[in-house]
C-alpha atoms as a PDB file:
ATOM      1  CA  UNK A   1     281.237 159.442 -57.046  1.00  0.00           C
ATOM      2  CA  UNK A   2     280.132 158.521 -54.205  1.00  0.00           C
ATOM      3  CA  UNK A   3     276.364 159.976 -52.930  1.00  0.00           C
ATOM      4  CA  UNK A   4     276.329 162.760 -50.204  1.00  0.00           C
ATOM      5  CA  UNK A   5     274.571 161.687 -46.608  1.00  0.00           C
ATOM      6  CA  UNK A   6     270.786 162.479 -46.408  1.00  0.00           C
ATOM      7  CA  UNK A   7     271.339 165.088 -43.445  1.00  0.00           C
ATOM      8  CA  UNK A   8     275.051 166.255 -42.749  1.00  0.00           C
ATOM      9  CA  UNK A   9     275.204 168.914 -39.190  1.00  0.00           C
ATOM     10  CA  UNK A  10     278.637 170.406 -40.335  1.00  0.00           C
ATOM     11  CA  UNK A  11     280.373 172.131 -37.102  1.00  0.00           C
ATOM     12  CA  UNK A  12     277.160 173.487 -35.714  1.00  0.00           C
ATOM     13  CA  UNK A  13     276.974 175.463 -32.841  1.00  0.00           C
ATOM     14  CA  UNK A  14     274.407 177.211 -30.650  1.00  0.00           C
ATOM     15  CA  UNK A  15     274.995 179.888 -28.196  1.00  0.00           C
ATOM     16  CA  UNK A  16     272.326 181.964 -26.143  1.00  0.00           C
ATOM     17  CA  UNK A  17     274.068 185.126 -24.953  1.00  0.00           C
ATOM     18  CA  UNK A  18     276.863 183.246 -22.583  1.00  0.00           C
ATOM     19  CA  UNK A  19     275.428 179.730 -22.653  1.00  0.00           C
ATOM     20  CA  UNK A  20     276.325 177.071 -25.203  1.00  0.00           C
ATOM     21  CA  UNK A  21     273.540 175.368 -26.120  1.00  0.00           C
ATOM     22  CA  UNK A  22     275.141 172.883 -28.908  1.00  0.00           C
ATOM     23  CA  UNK A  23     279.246 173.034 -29.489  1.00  0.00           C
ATOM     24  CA  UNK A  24     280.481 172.731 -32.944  1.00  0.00           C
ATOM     25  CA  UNK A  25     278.541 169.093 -33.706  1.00  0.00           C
ATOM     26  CA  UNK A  26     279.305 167.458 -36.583  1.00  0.00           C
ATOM     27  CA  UNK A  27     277.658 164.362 -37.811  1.00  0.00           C
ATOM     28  CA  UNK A  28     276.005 162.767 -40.592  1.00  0.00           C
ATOM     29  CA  UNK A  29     272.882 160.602 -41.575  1.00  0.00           C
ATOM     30  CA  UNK A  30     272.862 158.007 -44.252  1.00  0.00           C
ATOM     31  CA  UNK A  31     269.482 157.233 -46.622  1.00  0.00           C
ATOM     32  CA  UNK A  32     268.365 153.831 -45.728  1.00  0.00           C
ATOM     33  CA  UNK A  33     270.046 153.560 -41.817  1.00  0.00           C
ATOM     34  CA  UNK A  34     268.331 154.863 -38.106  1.00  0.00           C
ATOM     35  CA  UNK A  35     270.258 157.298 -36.543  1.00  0.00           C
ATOM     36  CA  UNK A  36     269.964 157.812 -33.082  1.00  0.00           C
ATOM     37  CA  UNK A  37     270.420 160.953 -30.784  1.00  0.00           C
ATOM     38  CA  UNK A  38     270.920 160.564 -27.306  1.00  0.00           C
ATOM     39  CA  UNK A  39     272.045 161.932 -24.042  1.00  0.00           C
ATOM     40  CA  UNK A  40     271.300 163.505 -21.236  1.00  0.00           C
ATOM     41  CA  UNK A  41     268.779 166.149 -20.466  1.00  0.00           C
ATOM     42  CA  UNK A  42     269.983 169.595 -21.446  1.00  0.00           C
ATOM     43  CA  UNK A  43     272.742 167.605 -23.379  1.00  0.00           C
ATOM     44  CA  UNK A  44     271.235 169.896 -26.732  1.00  0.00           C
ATOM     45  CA  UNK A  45     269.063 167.475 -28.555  1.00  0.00           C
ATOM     46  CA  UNK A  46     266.164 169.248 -29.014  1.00  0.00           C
ATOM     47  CA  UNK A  47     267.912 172.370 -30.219  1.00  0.00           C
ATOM     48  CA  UNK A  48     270.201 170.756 -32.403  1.00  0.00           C
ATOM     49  CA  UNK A  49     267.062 169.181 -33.759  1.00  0.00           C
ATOM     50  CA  UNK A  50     265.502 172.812 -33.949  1.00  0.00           C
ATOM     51  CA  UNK A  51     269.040 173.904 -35.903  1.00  0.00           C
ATOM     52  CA  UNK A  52     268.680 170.791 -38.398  1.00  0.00           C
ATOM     53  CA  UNK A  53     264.628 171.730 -39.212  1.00  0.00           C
ATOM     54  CA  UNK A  54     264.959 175.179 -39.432  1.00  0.00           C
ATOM     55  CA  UNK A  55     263.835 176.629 -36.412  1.00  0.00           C
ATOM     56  CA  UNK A  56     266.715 177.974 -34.821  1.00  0.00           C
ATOM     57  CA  UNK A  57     269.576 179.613 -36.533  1.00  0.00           C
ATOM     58  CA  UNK A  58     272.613 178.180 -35.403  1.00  0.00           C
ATOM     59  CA  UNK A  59     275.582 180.703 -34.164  1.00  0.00           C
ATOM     60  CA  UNK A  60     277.828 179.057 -36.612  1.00  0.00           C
ATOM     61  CA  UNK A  61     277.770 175.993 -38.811  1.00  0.00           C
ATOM     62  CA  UNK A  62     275.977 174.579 -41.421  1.00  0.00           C
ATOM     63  CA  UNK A  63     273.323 171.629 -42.053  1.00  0.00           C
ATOM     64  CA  UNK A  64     273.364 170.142 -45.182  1.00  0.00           C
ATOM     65  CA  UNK A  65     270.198 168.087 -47.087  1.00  0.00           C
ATOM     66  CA  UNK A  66     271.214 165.990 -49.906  1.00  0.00           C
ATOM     67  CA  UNK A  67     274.221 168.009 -50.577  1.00  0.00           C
ATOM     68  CA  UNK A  68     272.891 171.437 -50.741  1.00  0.00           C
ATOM     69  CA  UNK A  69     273.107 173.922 -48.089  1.00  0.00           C
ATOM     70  CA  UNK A  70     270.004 174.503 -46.214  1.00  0.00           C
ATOM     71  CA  UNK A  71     271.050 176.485 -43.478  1.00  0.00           C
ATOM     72  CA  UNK A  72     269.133 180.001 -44.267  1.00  0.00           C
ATOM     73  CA  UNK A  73     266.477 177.948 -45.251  1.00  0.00           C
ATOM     74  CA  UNK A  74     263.196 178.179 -43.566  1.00  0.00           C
ATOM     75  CA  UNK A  75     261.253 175.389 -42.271  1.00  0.00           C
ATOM     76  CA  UNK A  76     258.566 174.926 -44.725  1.00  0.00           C
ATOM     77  CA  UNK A  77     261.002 175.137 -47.497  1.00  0.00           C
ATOM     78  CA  UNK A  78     263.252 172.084 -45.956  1.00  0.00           C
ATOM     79  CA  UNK A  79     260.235 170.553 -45.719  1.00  0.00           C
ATOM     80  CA  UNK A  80     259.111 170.656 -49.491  1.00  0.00           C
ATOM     81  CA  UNK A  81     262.934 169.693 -50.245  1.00  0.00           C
ATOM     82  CA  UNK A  82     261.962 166.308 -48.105  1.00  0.00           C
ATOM     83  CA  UNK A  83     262.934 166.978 -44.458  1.00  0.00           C
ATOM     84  CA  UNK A  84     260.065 166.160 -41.977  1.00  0.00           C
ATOM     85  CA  UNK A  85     259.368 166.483 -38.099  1.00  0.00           C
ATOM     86  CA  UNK A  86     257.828 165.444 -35.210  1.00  0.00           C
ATOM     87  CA  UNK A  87     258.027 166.935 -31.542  1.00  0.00           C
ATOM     88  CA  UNK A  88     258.368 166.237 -28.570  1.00  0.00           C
ATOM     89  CA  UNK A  89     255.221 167.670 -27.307  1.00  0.00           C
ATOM     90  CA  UNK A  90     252.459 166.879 -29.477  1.00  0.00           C
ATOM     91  CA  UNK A  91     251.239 169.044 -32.151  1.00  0.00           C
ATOM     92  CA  UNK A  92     248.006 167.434 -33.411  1.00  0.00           C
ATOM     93  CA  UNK A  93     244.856 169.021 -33.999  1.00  0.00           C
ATOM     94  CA  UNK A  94     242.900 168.188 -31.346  1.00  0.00           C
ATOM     95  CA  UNK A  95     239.302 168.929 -32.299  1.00  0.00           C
ATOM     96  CA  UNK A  96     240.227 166.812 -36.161  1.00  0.00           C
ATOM     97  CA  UNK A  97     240.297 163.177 -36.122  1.00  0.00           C
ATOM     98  CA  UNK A  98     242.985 161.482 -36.745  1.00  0.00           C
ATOM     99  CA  UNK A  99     242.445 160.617 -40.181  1.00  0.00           C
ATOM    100  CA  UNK A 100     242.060 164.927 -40.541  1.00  0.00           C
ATOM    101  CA  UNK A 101     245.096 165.884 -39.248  1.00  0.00           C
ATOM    102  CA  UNK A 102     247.108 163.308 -41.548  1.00  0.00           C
ATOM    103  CA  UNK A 103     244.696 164.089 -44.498  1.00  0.00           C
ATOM    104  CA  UNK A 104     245.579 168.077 -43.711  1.00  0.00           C
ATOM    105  CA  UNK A 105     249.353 166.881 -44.210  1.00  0.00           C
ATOM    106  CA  UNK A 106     248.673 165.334 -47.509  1.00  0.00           C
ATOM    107  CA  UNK A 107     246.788 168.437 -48.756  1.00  0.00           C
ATOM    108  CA  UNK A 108     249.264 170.749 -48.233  1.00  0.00           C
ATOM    109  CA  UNK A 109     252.401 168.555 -50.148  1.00  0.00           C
ATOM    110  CA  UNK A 110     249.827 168.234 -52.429  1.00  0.00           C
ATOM    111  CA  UNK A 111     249.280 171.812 -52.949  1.00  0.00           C
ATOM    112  CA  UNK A 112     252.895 172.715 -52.286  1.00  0.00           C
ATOM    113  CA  UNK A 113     253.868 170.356 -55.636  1.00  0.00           C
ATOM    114  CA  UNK A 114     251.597 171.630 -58.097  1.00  0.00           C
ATOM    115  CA  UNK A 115     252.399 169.220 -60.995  1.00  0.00           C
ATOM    116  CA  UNK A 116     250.941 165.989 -58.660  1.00  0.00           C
ATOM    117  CA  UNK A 117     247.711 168.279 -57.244  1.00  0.00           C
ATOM    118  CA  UNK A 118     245.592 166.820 -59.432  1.00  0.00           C
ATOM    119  CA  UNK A 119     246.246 163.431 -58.933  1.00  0.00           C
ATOM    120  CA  UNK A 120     246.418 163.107 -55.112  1.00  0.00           C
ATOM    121  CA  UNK A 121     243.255 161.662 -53.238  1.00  0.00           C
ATOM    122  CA  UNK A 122     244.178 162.883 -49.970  1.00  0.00           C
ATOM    123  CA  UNK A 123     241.259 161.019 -48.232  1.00  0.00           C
ATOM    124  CA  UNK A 124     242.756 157.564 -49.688  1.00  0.00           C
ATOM    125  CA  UNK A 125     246.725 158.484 -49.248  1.00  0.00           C
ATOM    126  CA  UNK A 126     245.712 159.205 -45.205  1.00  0.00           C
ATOM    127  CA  UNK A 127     243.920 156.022 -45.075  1.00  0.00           C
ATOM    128  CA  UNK A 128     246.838 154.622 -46.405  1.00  0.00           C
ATOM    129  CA  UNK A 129     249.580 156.054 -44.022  1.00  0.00           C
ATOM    130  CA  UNK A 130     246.794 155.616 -41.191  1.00  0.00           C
ATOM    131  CA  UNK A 131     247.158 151.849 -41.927  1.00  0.00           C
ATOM    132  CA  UNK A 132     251.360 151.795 -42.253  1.00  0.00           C
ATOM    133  CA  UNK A 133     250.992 153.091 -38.300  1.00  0.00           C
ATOM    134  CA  UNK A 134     248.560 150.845 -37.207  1.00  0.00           C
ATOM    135  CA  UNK A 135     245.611 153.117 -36.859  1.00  0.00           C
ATOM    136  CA  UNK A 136     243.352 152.182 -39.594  1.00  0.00           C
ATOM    137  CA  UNK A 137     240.343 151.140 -36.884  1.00  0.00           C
ATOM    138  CA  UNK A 138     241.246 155.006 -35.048  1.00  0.00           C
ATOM    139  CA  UNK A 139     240.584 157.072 -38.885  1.00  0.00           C
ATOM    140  CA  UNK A 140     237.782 159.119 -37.087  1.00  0.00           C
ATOM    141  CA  UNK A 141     238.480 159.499 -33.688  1.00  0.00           C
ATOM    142  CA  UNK A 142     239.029 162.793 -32.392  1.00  0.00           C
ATOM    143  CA  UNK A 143     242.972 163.234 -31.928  1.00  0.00           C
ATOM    144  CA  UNK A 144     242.481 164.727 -28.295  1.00  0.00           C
ATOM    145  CA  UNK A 145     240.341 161.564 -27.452  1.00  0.00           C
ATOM    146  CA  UNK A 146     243.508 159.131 -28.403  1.00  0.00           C
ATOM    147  CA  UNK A 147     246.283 158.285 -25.526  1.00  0.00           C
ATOM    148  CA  UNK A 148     249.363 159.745 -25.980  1.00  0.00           C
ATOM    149  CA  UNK A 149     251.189 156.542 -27.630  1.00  0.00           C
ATOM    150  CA  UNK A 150     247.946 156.842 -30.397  1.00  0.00           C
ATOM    151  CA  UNK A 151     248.301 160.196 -30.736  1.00  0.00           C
ATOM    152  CA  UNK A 152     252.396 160.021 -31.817  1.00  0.00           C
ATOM    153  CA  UNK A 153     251.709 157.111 -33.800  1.00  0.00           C
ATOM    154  CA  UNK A 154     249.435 159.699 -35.777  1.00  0.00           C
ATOM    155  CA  UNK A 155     251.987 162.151 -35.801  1.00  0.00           C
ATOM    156  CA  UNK A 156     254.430 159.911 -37.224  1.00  0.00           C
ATOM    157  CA  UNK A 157     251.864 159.273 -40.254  1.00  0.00           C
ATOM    158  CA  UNK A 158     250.843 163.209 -40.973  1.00  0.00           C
ATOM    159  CA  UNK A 159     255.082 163.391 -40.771  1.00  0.00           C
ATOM    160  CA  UNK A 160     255.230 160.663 -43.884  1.00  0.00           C
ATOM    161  CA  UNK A 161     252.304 162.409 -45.604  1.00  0.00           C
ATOM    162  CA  UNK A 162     254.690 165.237 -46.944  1.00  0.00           C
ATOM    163  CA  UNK A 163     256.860 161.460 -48.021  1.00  0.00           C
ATOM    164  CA  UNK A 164     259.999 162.464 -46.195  1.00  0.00           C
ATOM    165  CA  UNK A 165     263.705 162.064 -47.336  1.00  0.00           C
ATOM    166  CA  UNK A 166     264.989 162.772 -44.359  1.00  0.00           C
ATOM    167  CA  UNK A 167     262.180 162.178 -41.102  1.00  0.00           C
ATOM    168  CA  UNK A 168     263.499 163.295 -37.549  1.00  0.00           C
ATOM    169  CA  UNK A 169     261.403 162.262 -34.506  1.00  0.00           C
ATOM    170  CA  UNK A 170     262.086 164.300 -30.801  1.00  0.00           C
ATOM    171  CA  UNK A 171     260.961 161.682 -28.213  1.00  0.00           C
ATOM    172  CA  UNK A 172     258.877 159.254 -30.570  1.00  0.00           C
ATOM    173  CA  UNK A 173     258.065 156.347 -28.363  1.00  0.00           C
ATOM    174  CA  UNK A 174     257.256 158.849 -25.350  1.00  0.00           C
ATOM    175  CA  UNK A 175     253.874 157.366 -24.103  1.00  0.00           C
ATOM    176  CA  UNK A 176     253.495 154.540 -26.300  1.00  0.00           C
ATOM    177  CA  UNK A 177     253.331 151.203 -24.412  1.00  0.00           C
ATOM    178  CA  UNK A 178     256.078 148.406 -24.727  1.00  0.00           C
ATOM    179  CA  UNK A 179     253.912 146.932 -27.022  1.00  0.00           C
ATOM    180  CA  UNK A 180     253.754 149.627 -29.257  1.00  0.00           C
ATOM    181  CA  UNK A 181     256.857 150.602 -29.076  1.00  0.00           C
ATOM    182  CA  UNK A 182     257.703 147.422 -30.890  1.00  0.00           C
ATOM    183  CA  UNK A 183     255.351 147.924 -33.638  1.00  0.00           C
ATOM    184  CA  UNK A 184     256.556 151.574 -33.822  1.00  0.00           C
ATOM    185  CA  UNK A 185     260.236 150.132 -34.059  1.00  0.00           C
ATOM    186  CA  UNK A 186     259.462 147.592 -36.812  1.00  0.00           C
ATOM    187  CA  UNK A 187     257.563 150.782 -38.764  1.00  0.00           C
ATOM    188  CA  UNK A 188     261.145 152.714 -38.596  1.00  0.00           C
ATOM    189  CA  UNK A 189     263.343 149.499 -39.603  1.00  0.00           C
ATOM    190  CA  UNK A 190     260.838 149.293 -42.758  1.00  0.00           C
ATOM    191  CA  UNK A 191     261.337 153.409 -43.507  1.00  0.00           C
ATOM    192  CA  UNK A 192     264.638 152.678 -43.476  1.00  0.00           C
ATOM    193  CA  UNK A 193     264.808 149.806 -45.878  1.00  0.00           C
ATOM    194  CA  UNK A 194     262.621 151.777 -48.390  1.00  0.00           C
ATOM    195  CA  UNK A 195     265.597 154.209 -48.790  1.00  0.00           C
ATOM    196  CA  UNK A 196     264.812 156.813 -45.710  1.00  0.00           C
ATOM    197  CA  UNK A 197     267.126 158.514 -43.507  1.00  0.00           C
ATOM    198  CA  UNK A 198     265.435 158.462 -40.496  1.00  0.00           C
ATOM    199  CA  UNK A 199     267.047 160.351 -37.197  1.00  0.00           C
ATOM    200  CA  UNK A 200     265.666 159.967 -33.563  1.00  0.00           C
ATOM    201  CA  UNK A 201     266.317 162.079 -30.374  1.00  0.00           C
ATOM    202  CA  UNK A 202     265.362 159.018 -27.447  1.00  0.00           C
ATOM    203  CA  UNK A 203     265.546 158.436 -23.927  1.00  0.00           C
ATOM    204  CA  UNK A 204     264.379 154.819 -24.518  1.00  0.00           C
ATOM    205  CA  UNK A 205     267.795 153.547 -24.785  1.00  0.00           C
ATOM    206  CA  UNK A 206     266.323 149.989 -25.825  1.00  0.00           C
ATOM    207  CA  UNK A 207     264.575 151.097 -28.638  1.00  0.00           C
ATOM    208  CA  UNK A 208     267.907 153.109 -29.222  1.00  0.00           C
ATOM    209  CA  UNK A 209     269.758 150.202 -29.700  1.00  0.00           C
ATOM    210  CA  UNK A 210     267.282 147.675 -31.037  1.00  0.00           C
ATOM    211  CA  UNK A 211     266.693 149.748 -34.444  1.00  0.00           C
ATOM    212  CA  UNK A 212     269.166 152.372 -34.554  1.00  0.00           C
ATOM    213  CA  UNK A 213     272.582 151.726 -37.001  1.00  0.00           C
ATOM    214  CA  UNK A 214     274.359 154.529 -36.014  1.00  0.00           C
ATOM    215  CA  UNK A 215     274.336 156.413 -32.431  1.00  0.00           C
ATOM    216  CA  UNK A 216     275.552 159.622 -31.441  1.00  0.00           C
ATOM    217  CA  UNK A 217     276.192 160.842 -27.411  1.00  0.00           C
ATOM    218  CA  UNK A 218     275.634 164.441 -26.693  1.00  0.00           C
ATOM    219  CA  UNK A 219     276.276 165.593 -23.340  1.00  0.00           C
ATOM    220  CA  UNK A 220     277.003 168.863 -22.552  1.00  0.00           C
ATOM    221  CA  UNK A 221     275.859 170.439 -25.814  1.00  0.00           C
ATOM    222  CA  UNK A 222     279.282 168.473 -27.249  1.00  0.00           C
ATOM    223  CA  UNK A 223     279.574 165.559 -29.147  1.00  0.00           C
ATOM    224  CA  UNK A 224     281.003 163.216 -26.523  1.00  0.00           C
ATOM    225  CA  UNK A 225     280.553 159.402 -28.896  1.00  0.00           C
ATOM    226  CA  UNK A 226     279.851 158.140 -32.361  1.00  0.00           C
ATOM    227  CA  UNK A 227     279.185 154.448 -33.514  1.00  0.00           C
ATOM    228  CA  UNK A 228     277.498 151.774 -34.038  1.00  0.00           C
ATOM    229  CA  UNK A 229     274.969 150.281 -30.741  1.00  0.00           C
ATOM    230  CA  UNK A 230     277.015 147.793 -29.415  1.00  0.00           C
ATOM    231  CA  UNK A 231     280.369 150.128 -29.310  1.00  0.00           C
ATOM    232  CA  UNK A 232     278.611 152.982 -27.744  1.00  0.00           C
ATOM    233  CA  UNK A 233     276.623 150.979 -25.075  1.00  0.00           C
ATOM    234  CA  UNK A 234     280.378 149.715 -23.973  1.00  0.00           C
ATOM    235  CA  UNK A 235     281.910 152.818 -24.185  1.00  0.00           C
ATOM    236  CA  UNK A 236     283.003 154.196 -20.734  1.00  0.00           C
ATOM    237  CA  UNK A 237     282.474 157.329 -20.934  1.00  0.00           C
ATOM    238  CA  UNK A 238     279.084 156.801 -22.387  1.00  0.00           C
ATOM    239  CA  UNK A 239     278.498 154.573 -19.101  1.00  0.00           C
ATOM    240  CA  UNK A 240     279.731 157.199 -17.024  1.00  0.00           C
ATOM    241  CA  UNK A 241     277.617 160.265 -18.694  1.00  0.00           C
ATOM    242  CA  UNK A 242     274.242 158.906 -19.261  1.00  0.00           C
ATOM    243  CA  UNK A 243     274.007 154.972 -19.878  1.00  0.00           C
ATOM    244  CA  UNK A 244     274.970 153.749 -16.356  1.00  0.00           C
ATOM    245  CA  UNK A 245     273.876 150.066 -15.691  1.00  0.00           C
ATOM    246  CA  UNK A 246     271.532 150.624 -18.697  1.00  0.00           C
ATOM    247  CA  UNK A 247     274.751 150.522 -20.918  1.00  0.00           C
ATOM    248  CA  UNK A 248     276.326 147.635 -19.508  1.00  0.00           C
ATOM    249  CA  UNK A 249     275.981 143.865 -21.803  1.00  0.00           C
ATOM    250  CA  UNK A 250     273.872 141.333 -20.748  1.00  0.00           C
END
């Protein structure tokens, strides 16, 4: 029998008294592959992203985590069942240092799985994920003190702390410079190879197509294209809703 997707959005759709936010989307994301979201602005990323983490009930449809129905779940309980965030505005505890805020993370997983809580040494583990991002030498700066590229790259390790199944990331390389944005890139291609589903909402249609496996278009709140990079960056009505020039070979 074959395994069911990480994350499966089955006919999802959001309405807000006569708009139509998100229109019965259906996709799926595999452990161990990128997924990317993209589209245009006010295409229904973000609250299809809210619908898949818990934080807005969808009208109709249903999001499935490793097979079971999570739907009338809240957020905190997707997230002990392995489903992580980060957002597009940043949500870090300014006045803690970096190495606080990821070390907070680690304390409550910690607490939230009782049978480990005695073995976790937060401090250590947050060093640890610190390092993965590349922020080892930036442990104990204050968060609001890093630049905006630092401070994601922080949110992305307080998001592994809870050691994510599924990790979805609204607008991840937002503010980090093309250099980072490499290293941030390599980061997700090695979460992915260690078994993760990992799922990215992106207006950086490079990084889009440099890591992601799969692709999905939204525009309009509908899915409009599904596939792999080099099929949706050729696909004309892609071109024509969002990609433009960006889309075009070469």
């Amino acid at each position: 029998m074959t395994d069911p997707p990480a994350l499966k959005v089955i006919g999802v759709t959001v309405r807000f008294g006569g708009n139509v936010a998100v229109d019965d989307v259906s996709l799926a994301a595999q452990a161990g592959a990128i997924t990317g979201l993209i589209g245009p602005n006010g295409a229904g990323k973000t609250t299809l992203f809210n619908v898949i983490s818990g934080l807005q009930p969808p009208t109709s449809g249903a999001v499935h985590l490793e097979g079971a129905d999570v739907t009338r779940l809240p957020t905190h309980k997707r997230a002990r069942r392995g489903m992580a965030r980060t957002f597009q505005r940043l949500e870090l505890f300014g006045i803690l240092t970096a190495h606080g805020n990821v070390k907070l993370a680690v304390d409550v997983r910690a607490r939230a799985d009782r049978d480990i809580r005695a073995g976790v040494n937060a401090d250590a583990e947050a060093y640890a994920l610190l390092e993965r991002v590349g922020l080892l030498d930036l442990a104990h700066m204050r968060a609001d003190s890093l630049s905006t590229g630092k401070a994601r790259l922080v949110e992305l390790a307080r998001a592994l702390a809870i050691r994510p199944k599924v990790l979805l990331l609204d607008e991840p390389a937002s503010g980090l410079t093309e250099e980072e944005t490499v290293q941030f890139g390599a980061i997700l291609r090695e979460l992915a190879g260690e078994g993760m589903a990992v799922v990215l909402v992106e207006h950086d249609v490079s990084l889009v197509f440099a890591v992601c496996d799969v692709v999905h278009v939204l525009d309009r709140g509908a899915l409009l294209a599904s596939g792999d990079p080099s099929s949706i960056r050729a696909d004309q009505r892609v071109l024509d809703a969002y990609l433009g020039d960006a889309g075009v070979p070469g």
